[in-house]
Every structure is written in C-alpha cells, then in structure tokens.
Protein backbone atom coordinates (compact mmCIF):
# COMPACT_ATOMS: atom_id res chain seq x y z
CA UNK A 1 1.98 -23.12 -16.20
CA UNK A 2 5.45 -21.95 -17.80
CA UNK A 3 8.20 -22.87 -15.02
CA UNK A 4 10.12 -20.26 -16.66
CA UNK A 5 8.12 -17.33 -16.28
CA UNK A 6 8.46 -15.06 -13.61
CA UNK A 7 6.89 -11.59 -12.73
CA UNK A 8 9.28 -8.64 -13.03
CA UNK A 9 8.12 -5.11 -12.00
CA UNK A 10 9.87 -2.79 -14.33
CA UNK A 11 8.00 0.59 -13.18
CA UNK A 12 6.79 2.17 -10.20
CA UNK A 13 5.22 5.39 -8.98
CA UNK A 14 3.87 6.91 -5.57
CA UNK A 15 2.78 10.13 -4.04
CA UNK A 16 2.10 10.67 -0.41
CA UNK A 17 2.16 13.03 2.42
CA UNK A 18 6.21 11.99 2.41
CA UNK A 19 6.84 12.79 -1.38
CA UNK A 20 5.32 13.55 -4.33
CA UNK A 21 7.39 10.10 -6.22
CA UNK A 22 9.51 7.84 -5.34
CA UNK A 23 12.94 9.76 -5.03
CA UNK A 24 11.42 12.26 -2.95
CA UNK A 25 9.86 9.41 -0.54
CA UNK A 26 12.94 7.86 0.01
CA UNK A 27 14.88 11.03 0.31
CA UNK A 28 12.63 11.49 2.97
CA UNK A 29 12.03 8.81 4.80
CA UNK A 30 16.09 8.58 4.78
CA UNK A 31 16.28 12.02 6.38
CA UNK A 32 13.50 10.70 9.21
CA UNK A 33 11.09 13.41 7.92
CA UNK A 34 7.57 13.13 8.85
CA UNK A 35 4.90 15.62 8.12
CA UNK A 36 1.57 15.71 10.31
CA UNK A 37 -0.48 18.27 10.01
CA UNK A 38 -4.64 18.91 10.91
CA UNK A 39 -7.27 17.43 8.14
CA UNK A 40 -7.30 20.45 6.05
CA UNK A 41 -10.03 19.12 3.18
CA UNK A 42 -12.42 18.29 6.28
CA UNK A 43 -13.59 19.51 9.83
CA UNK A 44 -14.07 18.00 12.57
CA UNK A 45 -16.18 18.98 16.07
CA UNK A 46 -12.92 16.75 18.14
CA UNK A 47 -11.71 18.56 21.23
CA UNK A 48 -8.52 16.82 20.50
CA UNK A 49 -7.38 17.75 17.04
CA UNK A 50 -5.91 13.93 15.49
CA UNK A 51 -3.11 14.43 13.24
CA UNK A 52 -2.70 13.42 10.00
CA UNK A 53 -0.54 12.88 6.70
CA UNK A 54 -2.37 14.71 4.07
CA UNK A 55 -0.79 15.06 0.66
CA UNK A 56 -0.75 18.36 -0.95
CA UNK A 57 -2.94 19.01 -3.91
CA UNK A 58 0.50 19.99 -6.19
CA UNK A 59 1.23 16.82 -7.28
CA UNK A 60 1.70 16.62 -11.32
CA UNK A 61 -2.04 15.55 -12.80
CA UNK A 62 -3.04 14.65 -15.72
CA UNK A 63 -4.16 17.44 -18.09
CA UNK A 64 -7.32 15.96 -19.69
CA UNK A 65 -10.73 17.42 -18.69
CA UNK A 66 -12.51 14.03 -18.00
CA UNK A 67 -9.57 13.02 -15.18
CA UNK A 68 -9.64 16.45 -13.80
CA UNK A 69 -13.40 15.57 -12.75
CA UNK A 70 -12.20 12.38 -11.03
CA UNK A 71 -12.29 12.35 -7.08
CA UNK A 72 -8.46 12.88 -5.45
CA UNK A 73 -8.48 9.08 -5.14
CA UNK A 74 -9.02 8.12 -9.19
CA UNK A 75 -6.69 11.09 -9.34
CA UNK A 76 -3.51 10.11 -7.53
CA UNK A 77 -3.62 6.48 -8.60
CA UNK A 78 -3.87 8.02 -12.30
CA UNK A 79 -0.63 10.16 -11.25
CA UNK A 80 1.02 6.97 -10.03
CA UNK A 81 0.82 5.26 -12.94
CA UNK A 82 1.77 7.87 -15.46
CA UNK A 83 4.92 7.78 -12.77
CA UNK A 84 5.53 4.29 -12.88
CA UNK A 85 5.29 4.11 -17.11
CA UNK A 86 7.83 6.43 -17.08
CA UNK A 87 9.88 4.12 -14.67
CA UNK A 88 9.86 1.14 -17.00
CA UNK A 89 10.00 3.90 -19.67
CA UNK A 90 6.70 2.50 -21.49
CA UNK A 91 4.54 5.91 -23.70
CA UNK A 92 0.74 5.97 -23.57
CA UNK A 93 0.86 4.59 -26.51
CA UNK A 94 2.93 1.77 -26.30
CA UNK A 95 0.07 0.19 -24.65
CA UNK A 96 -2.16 -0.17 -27.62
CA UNK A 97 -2.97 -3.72 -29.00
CA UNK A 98 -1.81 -5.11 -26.12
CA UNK A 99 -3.62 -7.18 -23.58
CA UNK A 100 -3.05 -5.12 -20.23
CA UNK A 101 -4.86 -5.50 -17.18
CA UNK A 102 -5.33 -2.79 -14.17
CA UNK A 103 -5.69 -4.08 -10.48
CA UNK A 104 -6.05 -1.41 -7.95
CA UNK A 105 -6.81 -1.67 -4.13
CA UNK A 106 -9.08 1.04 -1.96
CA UNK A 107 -10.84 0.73 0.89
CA UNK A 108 -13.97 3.41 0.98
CA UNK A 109 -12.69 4.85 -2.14
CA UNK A 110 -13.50 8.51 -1.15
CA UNK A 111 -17.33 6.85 -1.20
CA UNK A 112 -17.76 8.83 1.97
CA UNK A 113 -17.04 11.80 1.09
CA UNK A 114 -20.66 13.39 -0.23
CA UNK A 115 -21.93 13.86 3.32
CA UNK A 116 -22.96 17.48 2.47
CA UNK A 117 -24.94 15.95 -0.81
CA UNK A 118 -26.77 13.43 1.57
CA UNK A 119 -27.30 15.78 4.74
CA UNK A 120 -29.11 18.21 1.78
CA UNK A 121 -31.14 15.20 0.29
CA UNK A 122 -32.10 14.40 3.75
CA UNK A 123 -33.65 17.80 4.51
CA UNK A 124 -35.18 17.67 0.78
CA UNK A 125 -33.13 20.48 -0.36
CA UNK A 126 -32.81 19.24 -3.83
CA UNK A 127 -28.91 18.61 -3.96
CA UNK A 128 -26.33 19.01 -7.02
CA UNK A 129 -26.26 15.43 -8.36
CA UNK A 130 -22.47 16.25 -9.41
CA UNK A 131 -20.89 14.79 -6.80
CA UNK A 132 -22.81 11.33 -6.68
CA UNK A 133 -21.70 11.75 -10.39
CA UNK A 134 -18.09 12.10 -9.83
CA UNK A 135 -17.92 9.15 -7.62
CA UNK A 136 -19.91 7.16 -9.74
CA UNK A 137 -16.81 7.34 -13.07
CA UNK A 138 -13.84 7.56 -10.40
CA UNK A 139 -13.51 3.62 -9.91
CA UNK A 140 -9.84 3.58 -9.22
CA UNK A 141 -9.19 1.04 -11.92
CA UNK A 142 -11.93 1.55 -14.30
CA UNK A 143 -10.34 5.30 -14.34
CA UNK A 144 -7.07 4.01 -14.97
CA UNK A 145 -8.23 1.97 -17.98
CA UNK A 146 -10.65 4.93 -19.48
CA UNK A 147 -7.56 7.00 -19.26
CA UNK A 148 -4.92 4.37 -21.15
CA UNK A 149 -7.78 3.10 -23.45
CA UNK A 150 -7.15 -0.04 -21.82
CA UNK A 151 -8.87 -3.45 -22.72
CA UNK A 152 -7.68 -6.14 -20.67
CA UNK A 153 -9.61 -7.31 -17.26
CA UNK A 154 -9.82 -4.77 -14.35
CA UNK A 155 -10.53 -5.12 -10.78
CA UNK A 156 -10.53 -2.86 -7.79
CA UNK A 157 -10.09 -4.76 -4.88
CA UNK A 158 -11.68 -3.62 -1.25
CA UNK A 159 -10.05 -5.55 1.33
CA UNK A 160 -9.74 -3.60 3.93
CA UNK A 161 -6.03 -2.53 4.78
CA UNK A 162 -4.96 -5.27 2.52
CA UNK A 163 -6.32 -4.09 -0.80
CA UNK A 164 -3.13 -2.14 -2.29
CA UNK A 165 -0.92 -5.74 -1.24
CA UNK A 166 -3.88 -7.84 -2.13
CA UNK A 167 -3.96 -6.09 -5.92
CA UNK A 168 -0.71 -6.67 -6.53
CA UNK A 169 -0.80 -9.89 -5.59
CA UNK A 170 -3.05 -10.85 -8.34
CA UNK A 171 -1.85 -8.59 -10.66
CA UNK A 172 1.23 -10.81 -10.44
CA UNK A 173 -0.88 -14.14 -11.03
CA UNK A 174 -2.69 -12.23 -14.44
CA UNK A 175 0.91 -12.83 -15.73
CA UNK A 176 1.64 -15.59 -13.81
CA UNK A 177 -1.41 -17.36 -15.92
CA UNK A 178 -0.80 -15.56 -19.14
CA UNK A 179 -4.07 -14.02 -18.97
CA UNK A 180 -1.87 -10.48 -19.53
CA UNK A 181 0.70 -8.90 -21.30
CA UNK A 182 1.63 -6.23 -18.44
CA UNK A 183 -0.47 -5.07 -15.72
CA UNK A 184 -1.51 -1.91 -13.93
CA UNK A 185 -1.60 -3.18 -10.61
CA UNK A 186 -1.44 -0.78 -6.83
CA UNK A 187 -3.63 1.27 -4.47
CA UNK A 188 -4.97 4.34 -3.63
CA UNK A 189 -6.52 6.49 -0.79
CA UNK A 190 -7.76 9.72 0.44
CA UNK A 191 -8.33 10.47 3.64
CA UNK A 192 -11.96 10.83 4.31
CA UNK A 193 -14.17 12.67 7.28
CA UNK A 194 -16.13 9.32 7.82
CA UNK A 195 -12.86 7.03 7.66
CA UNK A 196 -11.15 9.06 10.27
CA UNK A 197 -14.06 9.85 12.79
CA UNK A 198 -15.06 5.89 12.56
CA UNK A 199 -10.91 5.41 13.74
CA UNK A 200 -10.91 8.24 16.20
CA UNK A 201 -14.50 5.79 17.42
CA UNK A 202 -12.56 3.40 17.96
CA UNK A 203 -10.07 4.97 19.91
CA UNK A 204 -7.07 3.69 17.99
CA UNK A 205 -5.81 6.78 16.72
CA UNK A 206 -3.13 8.57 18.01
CA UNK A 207 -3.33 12.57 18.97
CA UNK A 208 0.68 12.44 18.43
CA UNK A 209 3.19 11.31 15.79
CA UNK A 210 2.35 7.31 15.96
CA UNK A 211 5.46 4.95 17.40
CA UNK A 212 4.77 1.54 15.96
CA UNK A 213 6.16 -1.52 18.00
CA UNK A 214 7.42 1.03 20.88
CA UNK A 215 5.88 0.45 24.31
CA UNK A 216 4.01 3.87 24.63
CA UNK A 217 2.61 3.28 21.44
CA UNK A 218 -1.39 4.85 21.39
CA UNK A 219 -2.67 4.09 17.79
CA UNK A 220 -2.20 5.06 14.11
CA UNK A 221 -2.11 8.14 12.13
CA UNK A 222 -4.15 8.25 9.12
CA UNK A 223 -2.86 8.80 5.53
CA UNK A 224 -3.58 9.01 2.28
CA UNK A 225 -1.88 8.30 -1.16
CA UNK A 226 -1.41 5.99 -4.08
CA UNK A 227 1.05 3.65 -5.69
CA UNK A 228 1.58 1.70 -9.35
CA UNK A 229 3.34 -1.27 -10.15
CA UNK A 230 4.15 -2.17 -13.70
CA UNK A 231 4.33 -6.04 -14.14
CA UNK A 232 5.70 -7.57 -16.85
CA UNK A 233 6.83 -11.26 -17.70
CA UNK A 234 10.25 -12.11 -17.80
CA UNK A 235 11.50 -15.49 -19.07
CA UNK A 236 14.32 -17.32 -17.75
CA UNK A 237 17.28 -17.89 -20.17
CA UNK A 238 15.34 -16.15 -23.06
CA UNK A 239 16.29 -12.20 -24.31
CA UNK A 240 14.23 -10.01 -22.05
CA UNK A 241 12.86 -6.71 -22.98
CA UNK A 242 12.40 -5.83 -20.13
CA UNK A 243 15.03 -4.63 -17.31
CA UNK A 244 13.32 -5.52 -13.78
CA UNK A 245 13.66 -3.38 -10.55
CA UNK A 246 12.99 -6.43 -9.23
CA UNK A 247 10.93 -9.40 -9.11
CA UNK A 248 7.76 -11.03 -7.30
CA UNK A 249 8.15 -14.48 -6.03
CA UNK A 250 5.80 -15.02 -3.48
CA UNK A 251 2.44 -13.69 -2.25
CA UNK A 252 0.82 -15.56 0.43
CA UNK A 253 -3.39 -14.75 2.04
CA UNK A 254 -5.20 -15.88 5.18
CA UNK A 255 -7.85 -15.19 7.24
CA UNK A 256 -7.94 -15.36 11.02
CA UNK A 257 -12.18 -15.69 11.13
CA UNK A 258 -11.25 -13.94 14.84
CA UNK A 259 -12.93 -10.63 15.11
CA UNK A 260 -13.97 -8.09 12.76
CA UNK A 261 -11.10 -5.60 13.64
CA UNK A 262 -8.40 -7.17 16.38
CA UNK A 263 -6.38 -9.89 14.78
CA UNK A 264 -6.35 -13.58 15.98
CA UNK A 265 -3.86 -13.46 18.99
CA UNK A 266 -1.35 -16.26 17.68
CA UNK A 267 -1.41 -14.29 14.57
CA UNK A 268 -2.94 -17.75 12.74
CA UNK A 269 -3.72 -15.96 9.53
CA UNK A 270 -0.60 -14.31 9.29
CA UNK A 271 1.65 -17.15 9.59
CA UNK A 272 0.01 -18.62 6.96
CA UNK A 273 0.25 -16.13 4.85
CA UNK A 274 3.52 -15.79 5.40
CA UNK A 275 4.57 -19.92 4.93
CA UNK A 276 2.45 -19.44 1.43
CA UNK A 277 4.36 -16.59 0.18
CA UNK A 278 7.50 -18.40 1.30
CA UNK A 279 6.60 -21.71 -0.63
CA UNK A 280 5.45 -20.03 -3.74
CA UNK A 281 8.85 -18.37 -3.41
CA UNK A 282 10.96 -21.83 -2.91
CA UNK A 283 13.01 -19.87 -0.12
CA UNK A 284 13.51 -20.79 3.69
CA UNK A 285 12.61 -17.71 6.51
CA UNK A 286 16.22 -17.60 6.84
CA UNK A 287 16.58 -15.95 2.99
CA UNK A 288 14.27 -13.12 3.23
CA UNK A 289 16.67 -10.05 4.25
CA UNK A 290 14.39 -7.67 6.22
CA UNK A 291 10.54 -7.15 6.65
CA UNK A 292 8.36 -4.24 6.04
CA UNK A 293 6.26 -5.00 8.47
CA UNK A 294 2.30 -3.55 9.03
CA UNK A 295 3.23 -2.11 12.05
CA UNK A 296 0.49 0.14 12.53
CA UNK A 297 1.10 1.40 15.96
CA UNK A 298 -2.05 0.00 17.49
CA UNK A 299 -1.63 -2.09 20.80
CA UNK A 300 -3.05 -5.30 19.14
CA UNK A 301 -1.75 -5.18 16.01
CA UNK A 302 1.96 -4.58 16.66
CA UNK A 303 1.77 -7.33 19.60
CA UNK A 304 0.78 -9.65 17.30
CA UNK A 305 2.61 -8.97 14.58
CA UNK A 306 6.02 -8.95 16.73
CA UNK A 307 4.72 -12.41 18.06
CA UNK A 308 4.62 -13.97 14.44
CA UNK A 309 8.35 -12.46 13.07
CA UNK A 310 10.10 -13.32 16.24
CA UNK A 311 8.81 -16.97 15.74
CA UNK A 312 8.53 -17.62 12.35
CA UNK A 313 11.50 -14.92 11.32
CA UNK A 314 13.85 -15.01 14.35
CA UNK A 315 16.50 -11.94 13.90
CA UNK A 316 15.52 -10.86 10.52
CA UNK A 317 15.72 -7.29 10.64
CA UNK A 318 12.58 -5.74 10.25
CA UNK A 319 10.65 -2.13 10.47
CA UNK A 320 7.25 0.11 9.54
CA UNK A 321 6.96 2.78 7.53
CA UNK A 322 3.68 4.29 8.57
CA UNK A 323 5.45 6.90 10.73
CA UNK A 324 6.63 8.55 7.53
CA UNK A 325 3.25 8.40 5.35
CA UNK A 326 0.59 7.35 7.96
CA UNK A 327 -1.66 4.60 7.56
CA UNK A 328 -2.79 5.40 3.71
CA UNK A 329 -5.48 1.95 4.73
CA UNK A 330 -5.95 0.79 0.98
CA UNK A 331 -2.83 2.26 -0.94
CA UNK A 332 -0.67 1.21 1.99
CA UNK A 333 -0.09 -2.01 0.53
CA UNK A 334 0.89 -0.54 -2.50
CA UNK A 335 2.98 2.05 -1.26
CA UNK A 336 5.13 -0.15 1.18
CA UNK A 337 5.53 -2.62 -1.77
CA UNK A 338 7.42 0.47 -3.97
CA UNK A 339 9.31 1.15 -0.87
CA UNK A 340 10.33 -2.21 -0.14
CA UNK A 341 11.58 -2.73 -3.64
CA UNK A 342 13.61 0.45 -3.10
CA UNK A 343 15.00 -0.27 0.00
CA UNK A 344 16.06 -4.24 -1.40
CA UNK A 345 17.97 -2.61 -4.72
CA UNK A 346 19.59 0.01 -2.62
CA UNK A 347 20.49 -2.82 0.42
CA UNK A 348 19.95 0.23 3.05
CA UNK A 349 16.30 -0.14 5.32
CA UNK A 350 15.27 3.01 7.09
CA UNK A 351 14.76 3.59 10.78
CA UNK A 352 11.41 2.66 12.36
CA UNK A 353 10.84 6.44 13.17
CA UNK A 354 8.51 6.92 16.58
CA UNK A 355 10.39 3.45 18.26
CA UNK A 356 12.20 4.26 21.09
CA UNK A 357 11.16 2.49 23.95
CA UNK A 358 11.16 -1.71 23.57
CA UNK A 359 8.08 -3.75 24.98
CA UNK A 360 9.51 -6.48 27.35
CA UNK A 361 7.59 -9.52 25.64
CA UNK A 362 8.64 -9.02 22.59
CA UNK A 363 11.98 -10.79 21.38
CA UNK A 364 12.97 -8.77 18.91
CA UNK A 365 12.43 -4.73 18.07
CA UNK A 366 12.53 -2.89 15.23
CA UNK A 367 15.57 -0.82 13.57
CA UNK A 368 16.72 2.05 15.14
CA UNK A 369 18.77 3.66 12.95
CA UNK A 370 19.63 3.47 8.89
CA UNK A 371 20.87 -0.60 8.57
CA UNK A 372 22.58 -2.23 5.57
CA UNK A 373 21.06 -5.64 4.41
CA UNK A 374 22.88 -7.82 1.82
CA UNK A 375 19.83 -10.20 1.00
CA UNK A 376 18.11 -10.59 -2.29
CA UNK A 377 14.81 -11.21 -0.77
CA UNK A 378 12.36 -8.83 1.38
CA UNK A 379 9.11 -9.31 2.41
CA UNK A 380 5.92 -6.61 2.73
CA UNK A 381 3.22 -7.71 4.99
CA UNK A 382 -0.61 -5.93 5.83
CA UNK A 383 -2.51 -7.08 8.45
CA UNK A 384 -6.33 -5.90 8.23
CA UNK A 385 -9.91 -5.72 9.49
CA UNK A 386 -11.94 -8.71 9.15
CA UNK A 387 -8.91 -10.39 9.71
CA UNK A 388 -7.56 -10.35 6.67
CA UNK A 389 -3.50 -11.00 6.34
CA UNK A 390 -1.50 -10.64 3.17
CA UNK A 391 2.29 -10.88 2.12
CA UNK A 392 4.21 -10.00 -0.71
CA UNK A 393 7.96 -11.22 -0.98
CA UNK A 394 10.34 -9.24 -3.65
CA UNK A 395 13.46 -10.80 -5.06
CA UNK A 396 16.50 -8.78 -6.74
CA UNK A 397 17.42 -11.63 -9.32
C-alpha cells in the first residue's frame, strides 16, 4: 500500500431538520436552534405525542423524472451529493471515465414505509404495486450511481446506527487500496411510522427535547436526513489537485457480542474501536482535540459512553449533536462526520444543547457553552444496536 497516500475529503453536503446544507446547519446549531415538531408524514394512535426532527420537503431536488419517483430517503442522499460536488467544485460530468465508487449507510431505508400497500394485500384488496416499485429502484447508493452514470463498486451499508460512519469508513479504504478514483461515500434516513413506534416500544424515546449526558435525561428524539462525503486521494509531497477540507486518518470497528440493543457496560467494543482508529491514525488520545460523541440521550448509552472518554480520553472536550437534528439512526454517522469536519476547520465546537444537570459518576460532562479548540485532530463516534461501535478520526493537515 502507498505510504504516501492519504484520504482527503474535498466536498460535503447535508440536509436535516437543522438546515437544508451545511452553512445553514452550523448557523444553527451555533445559534442553539432546535426544531421538534409532531410526525407530520405519519400518524400515530400515542396518547403522548413523541417529538421529532422532520425535515421539510423544500429542500433543492433534483429535476429529472426518474429521481423524482425515488422514496425521500434515495432523494435526500441524491441532494447531498449534488451539495457536496459542488463543495469540492466537481460537474456531473467531470465524473465520466473515471473509476468512482458510492458507499451509503441506512438503516430500514424507508423499507417500512408501505404499511397501507401491505394492510390492503392482507385484506385482498388488490393494492397499487407502485409503491413496492418505488422502493424496489430507491437503493440509496444504487440511486446515487443511476443518477451520476456511475461505474465503480457500490454498497449500501445497514448497520444499524453505525451505517452513515461505517460507509465512510470504507469509502476511505476504496482509496486507501486504490480500488477508486473518488468516492461517493455518507448516509441517509427518513423517519418512518414502524422505526419510531418500535423506539417509542422500547421506551427510549423522549416526549421532550432529548438532553444527552444530563442526569434527567429520558431517551432520544428521532430524525431524519442525509449526508455526502467526497473522497479523494491526496499524495504527500506530490502537486495535488485537490484542496482538502480535511483529511481521514483513522477509522476504528468493534463489536461488544453483549445484547442486541444495550451496549456492553465497560464499553469493550468501543474502546476498541476507538484504540484502532487511533493506531491507524499514528496519534496518542492526548492529540485528538474534541469528540463528537453518540450521545444519544438514552440512560445506557450515554453512561457508557461517558465511562469510555473519561478513561481512555481524560479532559478532551467533547459533546452530541443529536439535540439539534435528532437521532437521523443511519445518516447520523454521516451527518456528525460533515459537522465534525466543520467544527475542526473552524476550531469552535458547539454547546451540547439539552445538558444542564451533571450525573455524579461521571468524570467529565459535556460543553456547555460555544468552546474554542486548537487541535488538528477530532474524532466522530456511533454506538449502535447489536452492539456495533464505530469511529472516525478527521485531521486538518
């Protein structure tokens, strides 16, 4: 492998309930704007009505016909990336003849979302085959190749809440291996009746704005959105052509084998995850500037997630930004990865909005207010059902 090559993300993009792109995100999130509102695309028979971050159907979409009969989910991540070639300012048609790959994270993939067409085919009413049809051609990254006439290898990845980090992750080792020229690589989301009556089951999700890492904290908010990294390769003392925001050095995954939706209580998988992304990267705990954490907002998951930075990341500042978007489950990887980039070229990290009130065994809380950071490293972590624990670190040279 060349010891000179190293994965540079020239472009990004992202739309959620916070902003329809990335200015408008961070202006946001900056200002300590959230916006909850009730499921509007879906009802629900709940006594207690469970927020959410819904994104609003304005956001700029591609003209063509054939993407217009995508679900919301090909949709957005087909936004993103439209967004994020205009980042790295790469046309459509730059693209051509060149070996790009697409690696996109979900999680149900709006797969959930035909209950009408199946309550009708249960009762032998003969149902409209258009939706099973539209779900069929809106594979997040098989859409995103049909739409850029792409030829390279694609992949959507379903791992749980760690698809959108998980995706990017390998995105980054397609160049890493020289198997690509640039790739396509992010997550995307909508939310979905099934997805959010299967959380409210489970009574993790909270009936108020969420407050991850705070002591009254009483579950997540779901959310929905998608983000698009464009990764190039960048060689060391050679003339680039391209102009990183940044670059990826590490990317670390482990699984706890615990449970199928509480994570190991040491936070085993995690740590490793986190010592392989910091190896791959060459860099001691001590280098990595602040942490984007999970932080979901969930009793278990913030616990143990707390437990694992105060021991293996003592005083590095760190904080979550699903109280701005929600829990976007599949795209959240993604979309934290675009922030965290944003937040390590700008050296400001937000607040952790909803933390007010410190839990007593943990040694360490999250920020409370708009902090400076001077590192050139950052780390993104997702922590996710089955166990599954992933971790992207971002450099700035």
């Amino acid at each position: 492998m060349d010891n000179t090559l190293r994965v540079g993300v020239s472009g990004m993009g992202c739309l959620s309930a916070l902003g329809l792109n990335v200015e408008a995100c961070m202006e946001n999130m900056l200002a300590e704007k959230r916006i909850l509102t009730s499921p509007h695309r879906f009802k629900t028979t709940h006594d207690i009505k469970y927020p959410v971050f819904e994104i609003t159907d304005n956001f700029k979409k591609p003209a063509s016909k054939t993407t217009q009969d995508l679900t919301l989910t090909a949709q957005m991540a087909i936004a993103a990336v439209y967004q994020a070639l205009e980042d790295a300012r790469i046309h459509k048609s730059c693209l051509e003849g060149k070996r790009v790959g697409v690696c996109m994270g979900t999680t149900v993939g709006c797969a959930l979302n035909n209950d009408q067409f199946y309550r009708d085919y249960r009762d032998k009413k003969q149902p409209d085959m258009i939706p099973i049809k539209r779900f069929l051609k809106s594979n997040p990254a098989a859409s995103i190749a049909r739409e850029f006439n792409l030829t390279g290898p694609v992949q959507t990845i379903v791992n749980a809440c760690a698809s959108g980090t998980d995706a990017v992750g390998m995105g980054a080792s397609w160049i890493k291996s020289g198997l690509c020229d640039l790739v396509i690589a992010g997550g995307t989301d909508e939310l979905c009746k099934t997805t959010y009556n299967g959380f409210v089951s489970l009574h993790i999700t909270d009936n108020s704005p969420c407050k991850p890492f705070d002591l009254n904290r009483n579950g997540l908010n779901l959310g929905e959105g998608a983000a698009a990294l464009i990764l190039e390769p960048y060689r060391i003392n050679q003339t680039a052509d391209i102009d990183p925001n940044c670059f990826i050095t590490g990317y670390g995954s482990a699984c706890d084998a615990y449970h199928l939706t509480a994570p190991h209580p040491d936070g085993i998988g995690l740590k490793n995850a986190i010592l392989q992304a910091l190896k791959q990267s060459q860099i001691e705990p001590s280098d990595i500037g602040f942490v984007n954490a999970h932080g979901t907002g969930t009793k278990e998951n913030d616990k143990v997630e707390n437990k694992v930075l105060s021991e293996l990341l003592p005083g590095i500042p760190f904080f979550s930004t699903k109280g701005y978007t929600g829990h976007t489950l599949g795209a959240a990887g993604a979309i934290e990865a675009v922030f965290t980039i944003y937040h390590l070229k700008q050296k400001i990290i937000p607040a952790s909005i909803g933390f007010s009130h410190p839990e007593t065994p943990f040694t360490q809380s999250p920020t409370m207010k708009r902090t400076r950071v001077s590192s050139s490293f950052a780390m993104s972590e997702s922590l996710a059902f089955g166990g599954n624990n992933s971790v992207l670190i971002f450099s700035e040279h």
